[in-house]
N, C-alpha and C. Protein backbone atom coordinates (compact mmCIF):
# COMPACT_ATOMS: atom_id res chain seq x y z
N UNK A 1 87.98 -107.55 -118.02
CA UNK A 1 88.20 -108.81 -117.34
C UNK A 1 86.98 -109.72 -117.48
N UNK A 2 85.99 -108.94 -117.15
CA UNK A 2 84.87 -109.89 -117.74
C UNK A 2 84.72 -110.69 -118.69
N UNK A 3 84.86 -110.06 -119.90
CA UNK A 3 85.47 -110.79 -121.36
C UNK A 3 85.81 -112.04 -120.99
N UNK A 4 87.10 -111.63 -120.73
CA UNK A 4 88.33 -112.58 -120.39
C UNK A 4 87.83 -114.06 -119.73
N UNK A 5 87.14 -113.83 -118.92
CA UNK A 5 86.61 -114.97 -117.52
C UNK A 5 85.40 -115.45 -118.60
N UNK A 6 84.72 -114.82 -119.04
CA UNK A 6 83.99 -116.07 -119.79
C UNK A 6 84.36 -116.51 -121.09
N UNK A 7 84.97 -116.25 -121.37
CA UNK A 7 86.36 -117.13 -122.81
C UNK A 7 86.47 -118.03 -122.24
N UNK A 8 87.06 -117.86 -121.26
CA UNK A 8 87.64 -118.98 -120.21
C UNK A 8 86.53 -120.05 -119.75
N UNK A 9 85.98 -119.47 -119.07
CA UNK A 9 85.14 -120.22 -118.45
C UNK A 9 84.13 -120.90 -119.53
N UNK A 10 83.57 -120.58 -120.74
CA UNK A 10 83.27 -121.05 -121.71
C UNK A 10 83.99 -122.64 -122.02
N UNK A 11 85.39 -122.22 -122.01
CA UNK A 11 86.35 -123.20 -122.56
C UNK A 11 86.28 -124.31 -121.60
N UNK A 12 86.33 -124.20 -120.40
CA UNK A 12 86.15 -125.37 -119.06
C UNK A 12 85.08 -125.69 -119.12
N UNK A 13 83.60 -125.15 -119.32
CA UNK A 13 82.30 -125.68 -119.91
C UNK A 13 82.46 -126.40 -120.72
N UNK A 14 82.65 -126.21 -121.39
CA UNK A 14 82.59 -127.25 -122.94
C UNK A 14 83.64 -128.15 -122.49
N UNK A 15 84.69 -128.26 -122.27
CA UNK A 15 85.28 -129.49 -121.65
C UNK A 15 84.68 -130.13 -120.62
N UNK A 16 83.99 -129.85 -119.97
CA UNK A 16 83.53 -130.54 -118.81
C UNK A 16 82.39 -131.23 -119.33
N UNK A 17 81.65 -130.47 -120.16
CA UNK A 17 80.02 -131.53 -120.54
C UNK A 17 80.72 -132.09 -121.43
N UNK A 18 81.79 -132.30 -122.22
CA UNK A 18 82.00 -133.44 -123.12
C UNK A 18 82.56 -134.54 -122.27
N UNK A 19 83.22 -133.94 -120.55
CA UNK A 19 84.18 -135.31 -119.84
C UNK A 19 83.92 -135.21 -118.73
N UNK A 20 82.54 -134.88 -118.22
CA UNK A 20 82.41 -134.57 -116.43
C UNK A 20 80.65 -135.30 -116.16
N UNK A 21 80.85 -136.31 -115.90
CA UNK A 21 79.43 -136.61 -115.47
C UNK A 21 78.72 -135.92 -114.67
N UNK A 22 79.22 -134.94 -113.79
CA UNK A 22 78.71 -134.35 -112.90
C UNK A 22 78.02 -133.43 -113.67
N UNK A 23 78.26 -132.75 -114.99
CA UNK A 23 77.91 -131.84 -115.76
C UNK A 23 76.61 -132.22 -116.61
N UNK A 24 76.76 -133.48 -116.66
CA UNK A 24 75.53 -133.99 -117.99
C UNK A 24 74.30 -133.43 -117.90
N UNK A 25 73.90 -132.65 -116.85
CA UNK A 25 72.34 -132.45 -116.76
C UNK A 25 72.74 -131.22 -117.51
N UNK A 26 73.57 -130.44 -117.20
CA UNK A 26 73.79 -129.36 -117.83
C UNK A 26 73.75 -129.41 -118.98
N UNK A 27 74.57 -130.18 -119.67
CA UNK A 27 74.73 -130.29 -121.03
C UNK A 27 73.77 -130.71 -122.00
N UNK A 28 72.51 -131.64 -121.45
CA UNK A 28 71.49 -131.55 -122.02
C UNK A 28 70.47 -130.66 -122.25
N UNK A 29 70.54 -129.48 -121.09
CA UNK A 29 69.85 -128.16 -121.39
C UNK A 29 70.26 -127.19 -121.36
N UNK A 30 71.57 -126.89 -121.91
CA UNK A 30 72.08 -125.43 -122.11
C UNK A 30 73.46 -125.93 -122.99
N UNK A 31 73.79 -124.70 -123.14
CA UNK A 31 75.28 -124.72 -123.95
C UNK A 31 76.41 -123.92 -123.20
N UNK A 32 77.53 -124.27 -123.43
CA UNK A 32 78.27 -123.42 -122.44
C UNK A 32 78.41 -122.37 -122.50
N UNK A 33 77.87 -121.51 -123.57
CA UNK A 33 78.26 -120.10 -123.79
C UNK A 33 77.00 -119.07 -122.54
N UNK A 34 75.89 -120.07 -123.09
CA UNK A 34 74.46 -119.79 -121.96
C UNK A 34 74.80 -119.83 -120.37
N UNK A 35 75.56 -121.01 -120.34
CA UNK A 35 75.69 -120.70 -119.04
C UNK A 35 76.83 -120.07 -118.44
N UNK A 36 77.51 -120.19 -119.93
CA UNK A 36 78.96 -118.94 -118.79
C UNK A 36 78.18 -117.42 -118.65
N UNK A 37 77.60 -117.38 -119.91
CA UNK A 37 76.84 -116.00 -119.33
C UNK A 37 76.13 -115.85 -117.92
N UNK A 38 74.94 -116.77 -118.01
CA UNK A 38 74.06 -116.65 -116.46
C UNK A 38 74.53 -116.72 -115.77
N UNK A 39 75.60 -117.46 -115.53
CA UNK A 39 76.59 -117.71 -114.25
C UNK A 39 77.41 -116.93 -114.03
N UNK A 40 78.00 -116.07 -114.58
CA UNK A 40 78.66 -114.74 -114.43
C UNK A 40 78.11 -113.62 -113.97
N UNK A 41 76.65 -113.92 -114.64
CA UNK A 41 75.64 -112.53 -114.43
C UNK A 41 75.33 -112.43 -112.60
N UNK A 42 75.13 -114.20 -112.70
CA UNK A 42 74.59 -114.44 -110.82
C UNK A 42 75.77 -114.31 -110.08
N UNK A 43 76.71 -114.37 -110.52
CA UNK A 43 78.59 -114.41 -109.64
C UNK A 43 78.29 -112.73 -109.15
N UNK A 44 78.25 -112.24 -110.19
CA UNK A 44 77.76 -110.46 -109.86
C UNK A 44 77.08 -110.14 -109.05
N UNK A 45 75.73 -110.43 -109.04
CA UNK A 45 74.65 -110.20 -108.41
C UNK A 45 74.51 -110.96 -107.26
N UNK A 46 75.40 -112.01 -107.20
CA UNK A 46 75.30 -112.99 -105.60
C UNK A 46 74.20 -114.01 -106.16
N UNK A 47 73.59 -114.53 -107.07
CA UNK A 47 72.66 -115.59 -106.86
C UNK A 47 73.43 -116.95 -107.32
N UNK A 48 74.18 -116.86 -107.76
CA UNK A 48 75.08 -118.13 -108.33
C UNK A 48 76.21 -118.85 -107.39
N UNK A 49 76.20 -119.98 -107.48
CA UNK A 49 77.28 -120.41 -106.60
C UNK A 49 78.58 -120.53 -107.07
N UNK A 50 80.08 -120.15 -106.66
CA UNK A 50 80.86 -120.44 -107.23
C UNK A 50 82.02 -121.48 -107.30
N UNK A 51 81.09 -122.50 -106.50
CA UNK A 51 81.73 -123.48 -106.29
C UNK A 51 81.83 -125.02 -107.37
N UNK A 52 81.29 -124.60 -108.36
CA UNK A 52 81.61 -125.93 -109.38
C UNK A 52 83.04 -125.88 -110.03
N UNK A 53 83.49 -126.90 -110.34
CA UNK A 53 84.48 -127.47 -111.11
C UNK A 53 85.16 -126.22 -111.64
N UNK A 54 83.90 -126.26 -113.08
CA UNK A 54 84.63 -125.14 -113.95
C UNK A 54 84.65 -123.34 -113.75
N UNK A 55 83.96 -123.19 -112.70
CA UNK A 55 84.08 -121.39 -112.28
C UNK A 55 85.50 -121.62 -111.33
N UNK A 56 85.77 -122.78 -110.74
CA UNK A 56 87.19 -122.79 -109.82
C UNK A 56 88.28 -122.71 -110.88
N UNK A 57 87.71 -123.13 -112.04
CA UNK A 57 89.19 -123.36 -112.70
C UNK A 57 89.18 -121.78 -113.58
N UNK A 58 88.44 -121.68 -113.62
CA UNK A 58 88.54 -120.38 -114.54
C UNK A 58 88.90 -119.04 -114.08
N UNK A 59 87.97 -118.89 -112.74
CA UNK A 59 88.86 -118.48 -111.32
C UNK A 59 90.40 -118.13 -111.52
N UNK A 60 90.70 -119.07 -111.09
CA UNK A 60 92.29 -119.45 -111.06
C UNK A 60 93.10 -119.30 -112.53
N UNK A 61 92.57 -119.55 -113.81
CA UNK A 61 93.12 -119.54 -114.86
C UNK A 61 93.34 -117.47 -115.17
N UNK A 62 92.16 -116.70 -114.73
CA UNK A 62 92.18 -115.41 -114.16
C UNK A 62 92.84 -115.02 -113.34
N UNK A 63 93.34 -115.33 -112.71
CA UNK A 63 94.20 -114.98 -110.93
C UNK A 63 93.16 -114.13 -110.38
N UNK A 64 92.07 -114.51 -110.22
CA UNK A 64 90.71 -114.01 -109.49
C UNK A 64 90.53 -114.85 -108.54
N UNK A 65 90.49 -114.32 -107.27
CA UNK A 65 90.58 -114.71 -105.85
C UNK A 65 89.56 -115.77 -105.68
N UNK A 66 89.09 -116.87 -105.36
CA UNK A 66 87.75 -117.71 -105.19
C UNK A 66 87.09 -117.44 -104.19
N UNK A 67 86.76 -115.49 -104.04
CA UNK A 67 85.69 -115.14 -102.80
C UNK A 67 84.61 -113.99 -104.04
N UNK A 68 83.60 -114.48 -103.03
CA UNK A 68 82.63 -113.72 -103.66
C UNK A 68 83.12 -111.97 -103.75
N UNK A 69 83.58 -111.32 -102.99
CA UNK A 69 83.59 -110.14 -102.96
C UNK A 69 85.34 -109.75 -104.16
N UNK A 70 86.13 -110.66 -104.12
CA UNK A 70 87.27 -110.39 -105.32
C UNK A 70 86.32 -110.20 -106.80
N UNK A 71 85.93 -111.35 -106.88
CA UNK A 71 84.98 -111.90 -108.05
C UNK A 71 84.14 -111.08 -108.42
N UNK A 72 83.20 -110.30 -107.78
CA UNK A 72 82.63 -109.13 -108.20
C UNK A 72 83.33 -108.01 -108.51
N UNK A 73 84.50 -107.57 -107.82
CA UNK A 73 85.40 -106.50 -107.90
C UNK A 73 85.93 -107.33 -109.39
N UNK A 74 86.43 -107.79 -110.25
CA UNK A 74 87.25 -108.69 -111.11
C UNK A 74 86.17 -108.44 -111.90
N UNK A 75 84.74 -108.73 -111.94
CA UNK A 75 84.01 -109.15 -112.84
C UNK A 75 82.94 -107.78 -113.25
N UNK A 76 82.95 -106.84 -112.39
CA UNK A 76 81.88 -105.76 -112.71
C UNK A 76 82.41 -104.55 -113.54
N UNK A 77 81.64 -104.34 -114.68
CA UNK A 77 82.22 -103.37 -115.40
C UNK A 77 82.20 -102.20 -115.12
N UNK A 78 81.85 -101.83 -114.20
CA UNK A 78 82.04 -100.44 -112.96
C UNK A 78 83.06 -100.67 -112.31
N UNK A 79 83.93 -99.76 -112.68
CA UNK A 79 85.14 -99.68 -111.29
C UNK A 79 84.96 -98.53 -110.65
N UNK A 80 85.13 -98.95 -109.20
CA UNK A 80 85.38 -97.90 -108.28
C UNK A 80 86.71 -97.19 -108.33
């Protein structure tokens, strides 16, 4: 599933810094692949927020719940 969510979420990155002003700072210092990674890594670990644009949509494009504790269960390559 991990995979999966940053394909995705990759794909809403890169749409968003080509059509989201809110994104432009981003897009001048990273690429979306960089930050779907870090931002996945911190979704895991709790340091990332998951409240922008494109982790909601990608979220949802997953049928991954928009709470921190689904999102880790969904996203960690350890299953209990």
């Amino acid at each position: 599933m991990k995979d999966e969510f940053i394909a995705i979420y990759i794909q809403e990155l890169a749409y968003r810094f080509a059509n989201d002003p809110e994104y432009a700072y981003a897009a001048s210092r990273t690429t979306p692949e960089a930050l779907a990674i870090k931002m996945t890594n911190g979704l895991i670990n709790g340091s990332a927020s998951k409240d922008g644009h494109a982790i909601k949509a990608a979220l949802k494009k997953c049928g991954i719940k928009p709470t921190y504790k689904a999102l880790r269960l969904a996203l960690s390559e350890v299953k209990l």
